[in-house]
PDB file of N, CA and C in Angstrom:
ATOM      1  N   UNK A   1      -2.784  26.417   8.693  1.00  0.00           N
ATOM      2  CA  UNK A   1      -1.534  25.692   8.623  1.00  0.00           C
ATOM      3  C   UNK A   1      -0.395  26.718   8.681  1.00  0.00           C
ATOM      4  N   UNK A   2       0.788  26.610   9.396  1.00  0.00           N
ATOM      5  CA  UNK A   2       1.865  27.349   9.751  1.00  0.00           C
ATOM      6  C   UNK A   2       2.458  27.155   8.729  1.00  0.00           C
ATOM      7  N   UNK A   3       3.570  28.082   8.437  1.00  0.00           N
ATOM      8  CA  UNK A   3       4.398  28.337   7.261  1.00  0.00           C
ATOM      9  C   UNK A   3       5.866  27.017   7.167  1.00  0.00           C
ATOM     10  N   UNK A   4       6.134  26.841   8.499  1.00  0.00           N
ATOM     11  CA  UNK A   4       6.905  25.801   8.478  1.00  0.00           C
ATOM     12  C   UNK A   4       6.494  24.054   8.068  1.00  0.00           C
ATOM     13  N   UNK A   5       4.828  24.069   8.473  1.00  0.00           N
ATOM     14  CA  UNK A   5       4.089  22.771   8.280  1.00  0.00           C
ATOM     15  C   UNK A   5       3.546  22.866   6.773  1.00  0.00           C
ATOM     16  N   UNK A   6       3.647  24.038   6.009  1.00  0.00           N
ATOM     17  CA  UNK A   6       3.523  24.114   4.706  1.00  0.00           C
ATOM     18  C   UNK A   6       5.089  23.307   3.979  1.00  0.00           C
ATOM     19  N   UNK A   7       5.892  24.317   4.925  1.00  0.00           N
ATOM     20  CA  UNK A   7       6.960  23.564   4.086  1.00  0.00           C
ATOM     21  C   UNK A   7       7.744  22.478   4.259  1.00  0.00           C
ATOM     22  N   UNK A   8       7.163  21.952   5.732  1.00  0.00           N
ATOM     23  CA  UNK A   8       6.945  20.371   5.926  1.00  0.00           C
ATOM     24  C   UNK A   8       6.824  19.658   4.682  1.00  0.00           C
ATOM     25  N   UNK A   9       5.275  20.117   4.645  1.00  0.00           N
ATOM     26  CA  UNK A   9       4.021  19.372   3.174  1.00  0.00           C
ATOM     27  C   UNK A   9       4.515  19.218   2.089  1.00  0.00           C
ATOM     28  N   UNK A  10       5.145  20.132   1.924  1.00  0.00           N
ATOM     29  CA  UNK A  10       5.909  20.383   0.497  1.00  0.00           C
ATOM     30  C   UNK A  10       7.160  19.755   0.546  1.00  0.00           C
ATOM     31  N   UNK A  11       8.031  19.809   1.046  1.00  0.00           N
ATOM     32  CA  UNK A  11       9.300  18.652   1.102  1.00  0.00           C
ATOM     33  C   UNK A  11       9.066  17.268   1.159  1.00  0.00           C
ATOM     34  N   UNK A  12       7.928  16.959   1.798  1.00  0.00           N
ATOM     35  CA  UNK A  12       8.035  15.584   1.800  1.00  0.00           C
ATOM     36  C   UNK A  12       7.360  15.193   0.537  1.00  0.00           C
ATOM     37  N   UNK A  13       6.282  15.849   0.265  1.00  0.00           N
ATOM     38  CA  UNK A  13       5.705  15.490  -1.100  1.00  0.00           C
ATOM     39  C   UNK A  13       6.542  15.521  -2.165  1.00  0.00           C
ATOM     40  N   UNK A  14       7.762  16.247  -2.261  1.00  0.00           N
ATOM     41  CA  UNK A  14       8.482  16.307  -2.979  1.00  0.00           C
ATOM     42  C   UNK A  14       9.735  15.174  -3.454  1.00  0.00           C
ATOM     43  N   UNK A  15       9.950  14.785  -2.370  1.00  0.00           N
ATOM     44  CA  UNK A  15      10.763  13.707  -1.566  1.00  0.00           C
ATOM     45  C   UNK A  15       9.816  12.385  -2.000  1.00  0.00           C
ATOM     46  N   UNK A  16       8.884  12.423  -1.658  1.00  0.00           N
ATOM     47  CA  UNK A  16       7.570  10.826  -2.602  1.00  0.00           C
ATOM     48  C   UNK A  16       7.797  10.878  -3.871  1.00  0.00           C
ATOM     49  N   UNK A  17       7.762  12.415  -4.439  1.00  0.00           N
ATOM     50  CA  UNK A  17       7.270  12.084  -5.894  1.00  0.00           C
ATOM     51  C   UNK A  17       8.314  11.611  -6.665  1.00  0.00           C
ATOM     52  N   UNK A  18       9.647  11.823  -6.070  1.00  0.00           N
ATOM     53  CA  UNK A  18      11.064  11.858  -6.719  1.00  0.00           C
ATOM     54  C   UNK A  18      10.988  10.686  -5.800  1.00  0.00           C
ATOM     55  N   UNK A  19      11.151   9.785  -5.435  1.00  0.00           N
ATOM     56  CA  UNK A  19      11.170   8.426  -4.758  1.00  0.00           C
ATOM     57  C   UNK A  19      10.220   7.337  -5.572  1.00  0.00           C
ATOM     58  N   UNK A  20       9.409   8.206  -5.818  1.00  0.00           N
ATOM     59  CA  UNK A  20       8.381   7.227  -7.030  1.00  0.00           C
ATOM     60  C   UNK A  20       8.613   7.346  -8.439  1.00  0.00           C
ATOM     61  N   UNK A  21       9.354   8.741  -8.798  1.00  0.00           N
ATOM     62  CA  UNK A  21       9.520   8.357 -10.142  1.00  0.00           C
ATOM     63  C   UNK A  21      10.805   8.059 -10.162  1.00  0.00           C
ATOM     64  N   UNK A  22      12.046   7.689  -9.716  1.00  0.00           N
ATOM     65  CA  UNK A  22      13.017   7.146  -9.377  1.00  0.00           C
ATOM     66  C   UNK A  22      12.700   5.403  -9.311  1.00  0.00           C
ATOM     67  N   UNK A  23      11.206   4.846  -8.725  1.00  0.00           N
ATOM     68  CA  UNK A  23      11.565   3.481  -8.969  1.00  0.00           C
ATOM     69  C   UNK A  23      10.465   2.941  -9.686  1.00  0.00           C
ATOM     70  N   UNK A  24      10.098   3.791 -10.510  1.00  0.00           N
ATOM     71  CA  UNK A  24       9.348   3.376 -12.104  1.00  0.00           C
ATOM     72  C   UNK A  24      10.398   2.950 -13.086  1.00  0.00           C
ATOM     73  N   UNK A  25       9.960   1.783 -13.045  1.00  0.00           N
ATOM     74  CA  UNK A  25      11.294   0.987 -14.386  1.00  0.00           C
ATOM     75  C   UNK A  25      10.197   0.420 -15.304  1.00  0.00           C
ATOM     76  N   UNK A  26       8.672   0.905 -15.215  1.00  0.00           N
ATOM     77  CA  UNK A  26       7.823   0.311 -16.352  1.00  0.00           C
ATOM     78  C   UNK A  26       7.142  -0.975 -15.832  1.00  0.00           C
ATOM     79  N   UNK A  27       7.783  -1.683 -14.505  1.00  0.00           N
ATOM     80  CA  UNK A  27       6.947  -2.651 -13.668  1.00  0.00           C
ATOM     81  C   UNK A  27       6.090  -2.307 -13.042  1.00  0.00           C
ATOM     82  N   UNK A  28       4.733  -1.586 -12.913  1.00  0.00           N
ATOM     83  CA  UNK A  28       4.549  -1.280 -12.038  1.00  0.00           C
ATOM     84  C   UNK A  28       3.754  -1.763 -11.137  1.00  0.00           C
ATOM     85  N   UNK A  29       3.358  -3.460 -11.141  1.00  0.00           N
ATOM     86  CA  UNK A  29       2.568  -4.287 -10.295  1.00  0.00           C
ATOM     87  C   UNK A  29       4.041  -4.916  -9.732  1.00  0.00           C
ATOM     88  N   UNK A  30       5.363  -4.271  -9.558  1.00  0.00           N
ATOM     89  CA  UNK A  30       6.394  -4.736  -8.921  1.00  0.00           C
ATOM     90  C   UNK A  30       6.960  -3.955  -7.662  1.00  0.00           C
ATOM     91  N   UNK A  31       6.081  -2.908  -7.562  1.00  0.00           N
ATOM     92  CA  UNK A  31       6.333  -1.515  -7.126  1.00  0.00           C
ATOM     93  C   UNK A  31       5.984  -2.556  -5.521  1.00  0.00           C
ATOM     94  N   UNK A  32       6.941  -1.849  -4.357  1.00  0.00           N
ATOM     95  CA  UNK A  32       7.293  -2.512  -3.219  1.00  0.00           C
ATOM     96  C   UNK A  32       7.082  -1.917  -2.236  1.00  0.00           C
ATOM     97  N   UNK A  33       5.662  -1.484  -1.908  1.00  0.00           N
ATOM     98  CA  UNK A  33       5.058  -0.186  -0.955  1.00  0.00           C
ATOM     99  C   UNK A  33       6.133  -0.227   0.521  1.00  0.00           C
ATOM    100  N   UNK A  34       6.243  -1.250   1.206  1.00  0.00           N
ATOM    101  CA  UNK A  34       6.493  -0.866   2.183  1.00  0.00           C
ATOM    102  C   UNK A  34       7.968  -0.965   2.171  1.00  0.00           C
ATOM    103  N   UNK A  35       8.716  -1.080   1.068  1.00  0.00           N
ATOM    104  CA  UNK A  35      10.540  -0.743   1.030  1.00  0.00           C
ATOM    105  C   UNK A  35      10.130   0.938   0.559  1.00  0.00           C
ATOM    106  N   UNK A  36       9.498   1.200  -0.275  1.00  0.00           N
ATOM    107  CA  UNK A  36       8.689   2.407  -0.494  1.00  0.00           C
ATOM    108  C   UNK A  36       8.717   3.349   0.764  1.00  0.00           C
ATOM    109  N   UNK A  37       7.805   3.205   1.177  1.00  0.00           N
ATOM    110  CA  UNK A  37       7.550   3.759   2.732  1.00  0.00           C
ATOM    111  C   UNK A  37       8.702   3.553   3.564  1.00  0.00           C
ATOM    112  N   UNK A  38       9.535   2.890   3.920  1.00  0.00           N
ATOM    113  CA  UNK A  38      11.176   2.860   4.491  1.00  0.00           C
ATOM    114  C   UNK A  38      12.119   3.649   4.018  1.00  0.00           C
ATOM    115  N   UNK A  39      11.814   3.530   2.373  1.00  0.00           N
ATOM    116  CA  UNK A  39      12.949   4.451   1.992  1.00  0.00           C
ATOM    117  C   UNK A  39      12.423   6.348   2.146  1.00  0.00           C
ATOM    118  N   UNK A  40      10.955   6.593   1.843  1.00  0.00           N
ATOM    119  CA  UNK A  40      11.077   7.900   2.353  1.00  0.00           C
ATOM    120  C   UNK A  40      10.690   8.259   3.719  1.00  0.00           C
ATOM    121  N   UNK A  41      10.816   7.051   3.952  1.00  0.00           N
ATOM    122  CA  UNK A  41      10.977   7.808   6.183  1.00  0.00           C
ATOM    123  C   UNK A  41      12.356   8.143   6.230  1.00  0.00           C
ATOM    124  N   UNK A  42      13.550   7.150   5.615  1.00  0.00           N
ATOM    125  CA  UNK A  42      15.071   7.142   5.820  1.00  0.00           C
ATOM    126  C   UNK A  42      15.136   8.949   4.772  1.00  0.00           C
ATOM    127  N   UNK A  43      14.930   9.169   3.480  1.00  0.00           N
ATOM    128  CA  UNK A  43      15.239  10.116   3.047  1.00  0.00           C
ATOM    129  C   UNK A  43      14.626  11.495   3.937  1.00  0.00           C
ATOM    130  N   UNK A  44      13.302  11.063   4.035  1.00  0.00           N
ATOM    131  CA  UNK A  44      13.060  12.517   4.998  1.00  0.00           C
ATOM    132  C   UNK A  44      13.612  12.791   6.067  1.00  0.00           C
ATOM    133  N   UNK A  45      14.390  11.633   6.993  1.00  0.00           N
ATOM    134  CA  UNK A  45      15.238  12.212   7.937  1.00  0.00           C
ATOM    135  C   UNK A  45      16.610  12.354   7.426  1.00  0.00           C
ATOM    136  N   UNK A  46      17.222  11.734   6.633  1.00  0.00           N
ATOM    137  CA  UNK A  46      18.800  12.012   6.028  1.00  0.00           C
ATOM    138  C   UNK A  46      18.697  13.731   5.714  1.00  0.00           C
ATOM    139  N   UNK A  47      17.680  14.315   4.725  1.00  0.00           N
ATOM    140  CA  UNK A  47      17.635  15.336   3.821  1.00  0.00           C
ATOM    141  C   UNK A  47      17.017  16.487   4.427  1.00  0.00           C
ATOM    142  N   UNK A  48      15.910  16.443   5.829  1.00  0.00           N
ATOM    143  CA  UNK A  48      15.775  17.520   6.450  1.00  0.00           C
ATOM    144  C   UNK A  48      15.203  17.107   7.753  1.00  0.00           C
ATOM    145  N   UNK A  49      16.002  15.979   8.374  1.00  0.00           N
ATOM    146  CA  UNK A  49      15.658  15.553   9.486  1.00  0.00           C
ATOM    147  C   UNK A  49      14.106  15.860  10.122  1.00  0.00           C
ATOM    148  N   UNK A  50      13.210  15.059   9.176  1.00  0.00           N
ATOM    149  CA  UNK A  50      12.028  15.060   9.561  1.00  0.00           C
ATOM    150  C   UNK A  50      11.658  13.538  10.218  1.00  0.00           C
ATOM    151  N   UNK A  51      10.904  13.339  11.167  1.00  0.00           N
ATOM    152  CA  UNK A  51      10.686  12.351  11.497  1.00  0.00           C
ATOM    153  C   UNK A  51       9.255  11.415  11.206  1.00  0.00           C
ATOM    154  N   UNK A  52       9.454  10.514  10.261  1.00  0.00           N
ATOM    155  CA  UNK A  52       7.566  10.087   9.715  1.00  0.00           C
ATOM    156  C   UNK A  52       7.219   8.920  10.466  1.00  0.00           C
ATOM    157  N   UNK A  53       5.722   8.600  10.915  1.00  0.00           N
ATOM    158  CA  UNK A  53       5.405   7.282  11.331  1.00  0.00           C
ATOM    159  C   UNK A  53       5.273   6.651   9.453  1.00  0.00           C
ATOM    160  N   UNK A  54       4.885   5.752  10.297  1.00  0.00           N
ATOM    161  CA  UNK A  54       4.876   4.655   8.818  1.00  0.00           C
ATOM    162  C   UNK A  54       3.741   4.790   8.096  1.00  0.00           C
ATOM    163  N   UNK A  55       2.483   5.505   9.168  1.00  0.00           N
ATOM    164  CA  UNK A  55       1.157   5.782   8.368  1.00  0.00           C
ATOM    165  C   UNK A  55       1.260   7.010   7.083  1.00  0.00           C
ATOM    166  N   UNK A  56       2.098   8.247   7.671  1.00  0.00           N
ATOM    167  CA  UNK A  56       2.069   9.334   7.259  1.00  0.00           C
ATOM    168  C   UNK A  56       3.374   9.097   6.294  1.00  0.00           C
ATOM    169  N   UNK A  57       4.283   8.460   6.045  1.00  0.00           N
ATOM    170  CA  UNK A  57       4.955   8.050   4.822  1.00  0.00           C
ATOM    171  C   UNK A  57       4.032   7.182   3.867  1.00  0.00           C
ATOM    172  N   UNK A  58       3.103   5.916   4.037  1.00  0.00           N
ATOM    173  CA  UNK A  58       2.463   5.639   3.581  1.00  0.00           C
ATOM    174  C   UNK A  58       0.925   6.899   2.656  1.00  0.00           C
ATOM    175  N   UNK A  59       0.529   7.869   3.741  1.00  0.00           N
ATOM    176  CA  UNK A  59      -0.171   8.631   2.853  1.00  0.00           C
ATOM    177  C   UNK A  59       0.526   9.691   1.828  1.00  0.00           C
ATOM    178  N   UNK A  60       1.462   9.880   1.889  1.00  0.00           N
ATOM    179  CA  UNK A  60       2.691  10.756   0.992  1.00  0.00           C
ATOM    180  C   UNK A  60       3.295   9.678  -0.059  1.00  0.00           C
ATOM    181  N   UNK A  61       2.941   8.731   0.059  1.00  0.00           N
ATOM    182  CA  UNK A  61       3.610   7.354  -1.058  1.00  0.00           C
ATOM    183  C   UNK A  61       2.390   7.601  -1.986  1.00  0.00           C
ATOM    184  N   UNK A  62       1.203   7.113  -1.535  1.00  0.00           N
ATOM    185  CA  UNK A  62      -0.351   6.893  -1.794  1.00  0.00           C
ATOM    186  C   UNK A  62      -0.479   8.695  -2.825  1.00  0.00           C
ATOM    187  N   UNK A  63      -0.267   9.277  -2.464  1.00  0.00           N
ATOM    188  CA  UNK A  63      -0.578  11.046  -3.131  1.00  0.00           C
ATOM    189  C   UNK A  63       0.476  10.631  -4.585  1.00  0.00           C
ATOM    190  N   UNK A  64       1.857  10.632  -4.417  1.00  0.00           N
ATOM    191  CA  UNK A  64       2.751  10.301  -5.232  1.00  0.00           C
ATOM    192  C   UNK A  64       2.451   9.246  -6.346  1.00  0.00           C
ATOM    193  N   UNK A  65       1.793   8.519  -5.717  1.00  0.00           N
ATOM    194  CA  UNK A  65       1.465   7.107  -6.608  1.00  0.00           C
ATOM    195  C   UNK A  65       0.208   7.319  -7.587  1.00  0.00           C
ATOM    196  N   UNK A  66      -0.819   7.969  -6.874  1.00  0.00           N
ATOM    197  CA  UNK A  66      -1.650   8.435  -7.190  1.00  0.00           C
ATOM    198  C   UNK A  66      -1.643   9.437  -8.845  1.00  0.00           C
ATOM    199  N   UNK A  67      -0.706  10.582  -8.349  1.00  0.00           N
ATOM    200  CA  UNK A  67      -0.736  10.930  -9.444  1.00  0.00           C
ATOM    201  C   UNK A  67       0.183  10.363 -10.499  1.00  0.00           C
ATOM    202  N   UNK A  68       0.740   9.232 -10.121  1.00  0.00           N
ATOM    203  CA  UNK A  68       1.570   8.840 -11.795  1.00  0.00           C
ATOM    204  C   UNK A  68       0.720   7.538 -12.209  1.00  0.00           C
ATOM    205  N   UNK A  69      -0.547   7.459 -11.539  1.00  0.00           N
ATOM    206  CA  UNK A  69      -1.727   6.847 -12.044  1.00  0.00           C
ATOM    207  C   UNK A  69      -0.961   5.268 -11.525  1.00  0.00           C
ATOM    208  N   UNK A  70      -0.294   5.068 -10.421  1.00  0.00           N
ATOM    209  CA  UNK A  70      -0.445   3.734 -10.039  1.00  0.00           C
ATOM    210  C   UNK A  70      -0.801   3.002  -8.924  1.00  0.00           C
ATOM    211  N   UNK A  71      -0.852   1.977  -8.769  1.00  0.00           N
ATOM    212  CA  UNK A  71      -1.948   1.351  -7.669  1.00  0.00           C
ATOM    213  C   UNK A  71      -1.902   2.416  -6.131  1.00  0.00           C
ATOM    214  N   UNK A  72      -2.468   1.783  -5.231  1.00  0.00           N
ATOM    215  CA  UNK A  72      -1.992   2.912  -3.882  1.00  0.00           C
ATOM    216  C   UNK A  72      -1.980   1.263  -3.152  1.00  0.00           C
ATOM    217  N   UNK A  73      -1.058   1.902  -2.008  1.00  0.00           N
ATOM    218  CA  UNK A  73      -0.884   0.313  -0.871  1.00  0.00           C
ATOM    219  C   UNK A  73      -1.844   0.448  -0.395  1.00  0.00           C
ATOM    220  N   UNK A  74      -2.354  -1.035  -0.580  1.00  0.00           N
ATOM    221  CA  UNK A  74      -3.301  -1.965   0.088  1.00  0.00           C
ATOM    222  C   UNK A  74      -3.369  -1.552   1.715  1.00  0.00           C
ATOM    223  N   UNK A  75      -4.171  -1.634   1.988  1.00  0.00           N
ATOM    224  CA  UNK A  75      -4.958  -0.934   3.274  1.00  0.00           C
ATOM    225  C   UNK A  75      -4.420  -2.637   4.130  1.00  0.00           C
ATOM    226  N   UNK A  76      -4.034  -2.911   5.160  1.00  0.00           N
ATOM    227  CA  UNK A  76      -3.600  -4.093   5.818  1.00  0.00           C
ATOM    228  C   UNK A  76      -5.144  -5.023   6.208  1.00  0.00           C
ATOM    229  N   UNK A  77      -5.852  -3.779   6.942  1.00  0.00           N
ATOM    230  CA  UNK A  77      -7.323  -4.354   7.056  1.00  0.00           C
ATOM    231  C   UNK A  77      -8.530  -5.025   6.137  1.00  0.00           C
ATOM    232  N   UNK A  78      -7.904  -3.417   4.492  1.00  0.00           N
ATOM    233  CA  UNK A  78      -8.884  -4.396   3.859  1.00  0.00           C
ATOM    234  C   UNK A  78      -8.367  -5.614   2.685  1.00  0.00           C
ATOM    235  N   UNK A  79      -7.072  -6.214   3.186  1.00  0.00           N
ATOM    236  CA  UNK A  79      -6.641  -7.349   2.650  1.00  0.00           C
ATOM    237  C   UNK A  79      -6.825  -8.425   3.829  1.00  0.00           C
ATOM    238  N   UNK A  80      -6.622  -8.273   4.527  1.00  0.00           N
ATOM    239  CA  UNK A  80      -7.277  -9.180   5.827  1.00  0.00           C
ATOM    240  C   UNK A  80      -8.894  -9.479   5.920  1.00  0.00           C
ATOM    241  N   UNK A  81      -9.356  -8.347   5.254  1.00  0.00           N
ATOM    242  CA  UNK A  81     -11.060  -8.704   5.156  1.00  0.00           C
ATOM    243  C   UNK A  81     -11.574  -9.616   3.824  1.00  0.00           C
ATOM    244  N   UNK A  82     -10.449  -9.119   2.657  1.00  0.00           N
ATOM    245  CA  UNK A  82     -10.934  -9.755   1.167  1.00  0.00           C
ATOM    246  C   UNK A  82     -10.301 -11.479   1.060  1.00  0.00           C
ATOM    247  N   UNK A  83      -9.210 -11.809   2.315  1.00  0.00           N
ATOM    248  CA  UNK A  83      -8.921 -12.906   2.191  1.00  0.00           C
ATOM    249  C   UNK A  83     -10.057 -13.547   3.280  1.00  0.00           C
ATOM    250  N   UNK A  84     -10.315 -13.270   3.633  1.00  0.00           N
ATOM    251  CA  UNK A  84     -11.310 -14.086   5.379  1.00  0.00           C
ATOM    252  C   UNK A  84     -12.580 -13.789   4.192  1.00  0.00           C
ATOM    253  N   UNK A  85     -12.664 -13.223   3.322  1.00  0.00           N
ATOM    254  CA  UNK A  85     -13.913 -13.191   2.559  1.00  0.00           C
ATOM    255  C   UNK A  85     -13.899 -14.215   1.505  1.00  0.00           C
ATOM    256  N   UNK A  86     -12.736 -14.658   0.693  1.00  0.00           N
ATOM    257  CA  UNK A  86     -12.479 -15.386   0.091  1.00  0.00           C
ATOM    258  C   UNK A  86     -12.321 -17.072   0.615  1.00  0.00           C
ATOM    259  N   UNK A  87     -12.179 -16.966   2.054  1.00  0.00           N
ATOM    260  CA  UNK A  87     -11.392 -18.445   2.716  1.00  0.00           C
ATOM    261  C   UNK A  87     -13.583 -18.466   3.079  1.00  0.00           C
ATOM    262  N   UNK A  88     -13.955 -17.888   3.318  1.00  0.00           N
ATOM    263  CA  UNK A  88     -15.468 -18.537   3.470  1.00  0.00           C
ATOM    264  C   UNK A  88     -16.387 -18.390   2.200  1.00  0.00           C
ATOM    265  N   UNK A  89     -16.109 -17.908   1.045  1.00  0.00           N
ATOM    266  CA  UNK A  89     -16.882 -18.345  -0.045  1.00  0.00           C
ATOM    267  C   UNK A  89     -16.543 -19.767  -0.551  1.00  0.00           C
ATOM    268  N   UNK A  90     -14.975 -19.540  -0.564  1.00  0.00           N
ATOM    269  CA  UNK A  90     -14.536 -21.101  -0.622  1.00  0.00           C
ATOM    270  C   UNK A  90     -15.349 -22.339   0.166  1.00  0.00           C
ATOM    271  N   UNK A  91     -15.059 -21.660   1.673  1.00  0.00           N
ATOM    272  CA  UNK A  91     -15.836 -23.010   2.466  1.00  0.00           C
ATOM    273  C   UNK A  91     -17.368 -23.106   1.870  1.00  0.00           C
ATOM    274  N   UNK A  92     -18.388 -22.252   2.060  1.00  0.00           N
ATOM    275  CA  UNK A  92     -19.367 -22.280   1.498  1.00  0.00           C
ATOM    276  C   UNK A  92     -19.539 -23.145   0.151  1.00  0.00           C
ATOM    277  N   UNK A  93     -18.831 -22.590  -0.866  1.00  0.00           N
ATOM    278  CA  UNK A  93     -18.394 -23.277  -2.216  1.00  0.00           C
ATOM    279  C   UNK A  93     -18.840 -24.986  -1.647  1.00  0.00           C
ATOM    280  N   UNK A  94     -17.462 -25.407  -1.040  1.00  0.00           N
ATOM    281  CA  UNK A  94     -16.804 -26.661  -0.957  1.00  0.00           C
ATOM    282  C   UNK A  94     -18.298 -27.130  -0.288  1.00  0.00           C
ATOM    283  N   UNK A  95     -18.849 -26.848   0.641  1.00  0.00           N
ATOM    284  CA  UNK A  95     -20.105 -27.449   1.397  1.00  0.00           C
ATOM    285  C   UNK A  95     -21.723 -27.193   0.608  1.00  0.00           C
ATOM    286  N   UNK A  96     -21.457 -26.313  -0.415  1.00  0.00           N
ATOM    287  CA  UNK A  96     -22.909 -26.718  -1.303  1.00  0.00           C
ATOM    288  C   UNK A  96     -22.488 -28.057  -2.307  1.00  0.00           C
ATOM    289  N   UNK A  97     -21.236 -28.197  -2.326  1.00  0.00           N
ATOM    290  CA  UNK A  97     -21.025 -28.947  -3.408  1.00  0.00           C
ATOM    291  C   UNK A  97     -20.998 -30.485  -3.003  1.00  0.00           C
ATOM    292  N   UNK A  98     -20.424 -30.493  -1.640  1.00  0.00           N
ATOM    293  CA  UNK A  98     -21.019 -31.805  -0.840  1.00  0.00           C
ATOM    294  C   UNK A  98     -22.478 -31.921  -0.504  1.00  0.00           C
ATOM    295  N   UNK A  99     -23.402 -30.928  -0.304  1.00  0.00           N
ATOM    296  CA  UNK A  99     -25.407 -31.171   0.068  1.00  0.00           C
ATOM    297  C   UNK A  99     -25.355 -31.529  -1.040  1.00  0.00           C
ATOM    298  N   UNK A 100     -24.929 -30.581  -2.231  1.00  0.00           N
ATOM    299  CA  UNK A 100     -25.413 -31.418  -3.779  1.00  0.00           C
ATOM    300  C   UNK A 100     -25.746 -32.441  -4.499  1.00  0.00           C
ATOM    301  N   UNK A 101     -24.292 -33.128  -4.124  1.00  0.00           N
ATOM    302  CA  UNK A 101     -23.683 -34.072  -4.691  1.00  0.00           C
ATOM    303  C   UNK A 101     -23.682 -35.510  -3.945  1.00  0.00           C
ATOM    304  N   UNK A 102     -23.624 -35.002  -2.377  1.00  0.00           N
ATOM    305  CA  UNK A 102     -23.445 -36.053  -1.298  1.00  0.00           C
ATOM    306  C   UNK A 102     -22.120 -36.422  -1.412  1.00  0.00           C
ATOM    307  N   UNK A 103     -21.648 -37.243  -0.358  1.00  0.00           N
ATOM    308  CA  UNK A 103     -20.458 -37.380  -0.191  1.00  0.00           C
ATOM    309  C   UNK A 103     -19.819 -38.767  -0.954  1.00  0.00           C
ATOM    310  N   UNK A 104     -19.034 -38.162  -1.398  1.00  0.00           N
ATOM    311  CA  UNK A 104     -17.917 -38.924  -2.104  1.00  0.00           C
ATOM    312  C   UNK A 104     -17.501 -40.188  -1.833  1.00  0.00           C
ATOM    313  N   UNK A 105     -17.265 -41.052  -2.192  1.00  0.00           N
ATOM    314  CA  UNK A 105     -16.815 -42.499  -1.849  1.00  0.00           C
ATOM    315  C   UNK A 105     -16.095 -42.855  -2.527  1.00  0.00           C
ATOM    316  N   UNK A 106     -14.493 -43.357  -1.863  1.00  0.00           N
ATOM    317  CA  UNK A 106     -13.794 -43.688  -3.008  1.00  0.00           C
ATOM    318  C   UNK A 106     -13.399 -45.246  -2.863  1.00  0.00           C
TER     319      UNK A 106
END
């Protein structure tokens, strides 16, 4: 790693950790990953005109968060997998409970 991509690493990590403990007010299932991730893409370019995708602000949020021991953002895929996992236990659910029971008549 080059001396400038060190001190890349280090500014921006620096820039998360002070962005995260800046919006610890003691809520922290209120914490707002992706205004999170907006605000240190906007600070890393205001403060040393660095330019972040949204992944690589997201893994510099996730490090930050990490160590003040709070949640890390939800992965997009694997909330898209735990709900499509949830919408067919349900169906399943709902259709043993009709073989069971048989159908309802009102």
């Amino acid at each position: 790693m080059s001396i400038a991509s060190k001190r890349r690493h280090r500014r921006l990590r620096t820039i998360a950790k002070q962005l995260v403990s800046y919006s610890d007010n003691g809520a922290v299932s209120q914490i707002n990953h992706t205004d999170l991730a907006a605000r240190l893409t906007a600070l890393a370019f205001g403060h040393c005109q660095y330019r972040l995708t949204t992944t690589e602000a997201t893994q510099y949020l996730d490090a930050a968060l990490a160590e003040r021991g709070f949640p890390l953002t939800p992965e997009p895929d694997l909330v898209k997998a735990s709900r499509k996992a949830i919408r067919r236990d349900a169906t399943h659910t709902a259709i043993d409970m009709v073989v069971r029971r048989g159908p309802q008549t009102v």
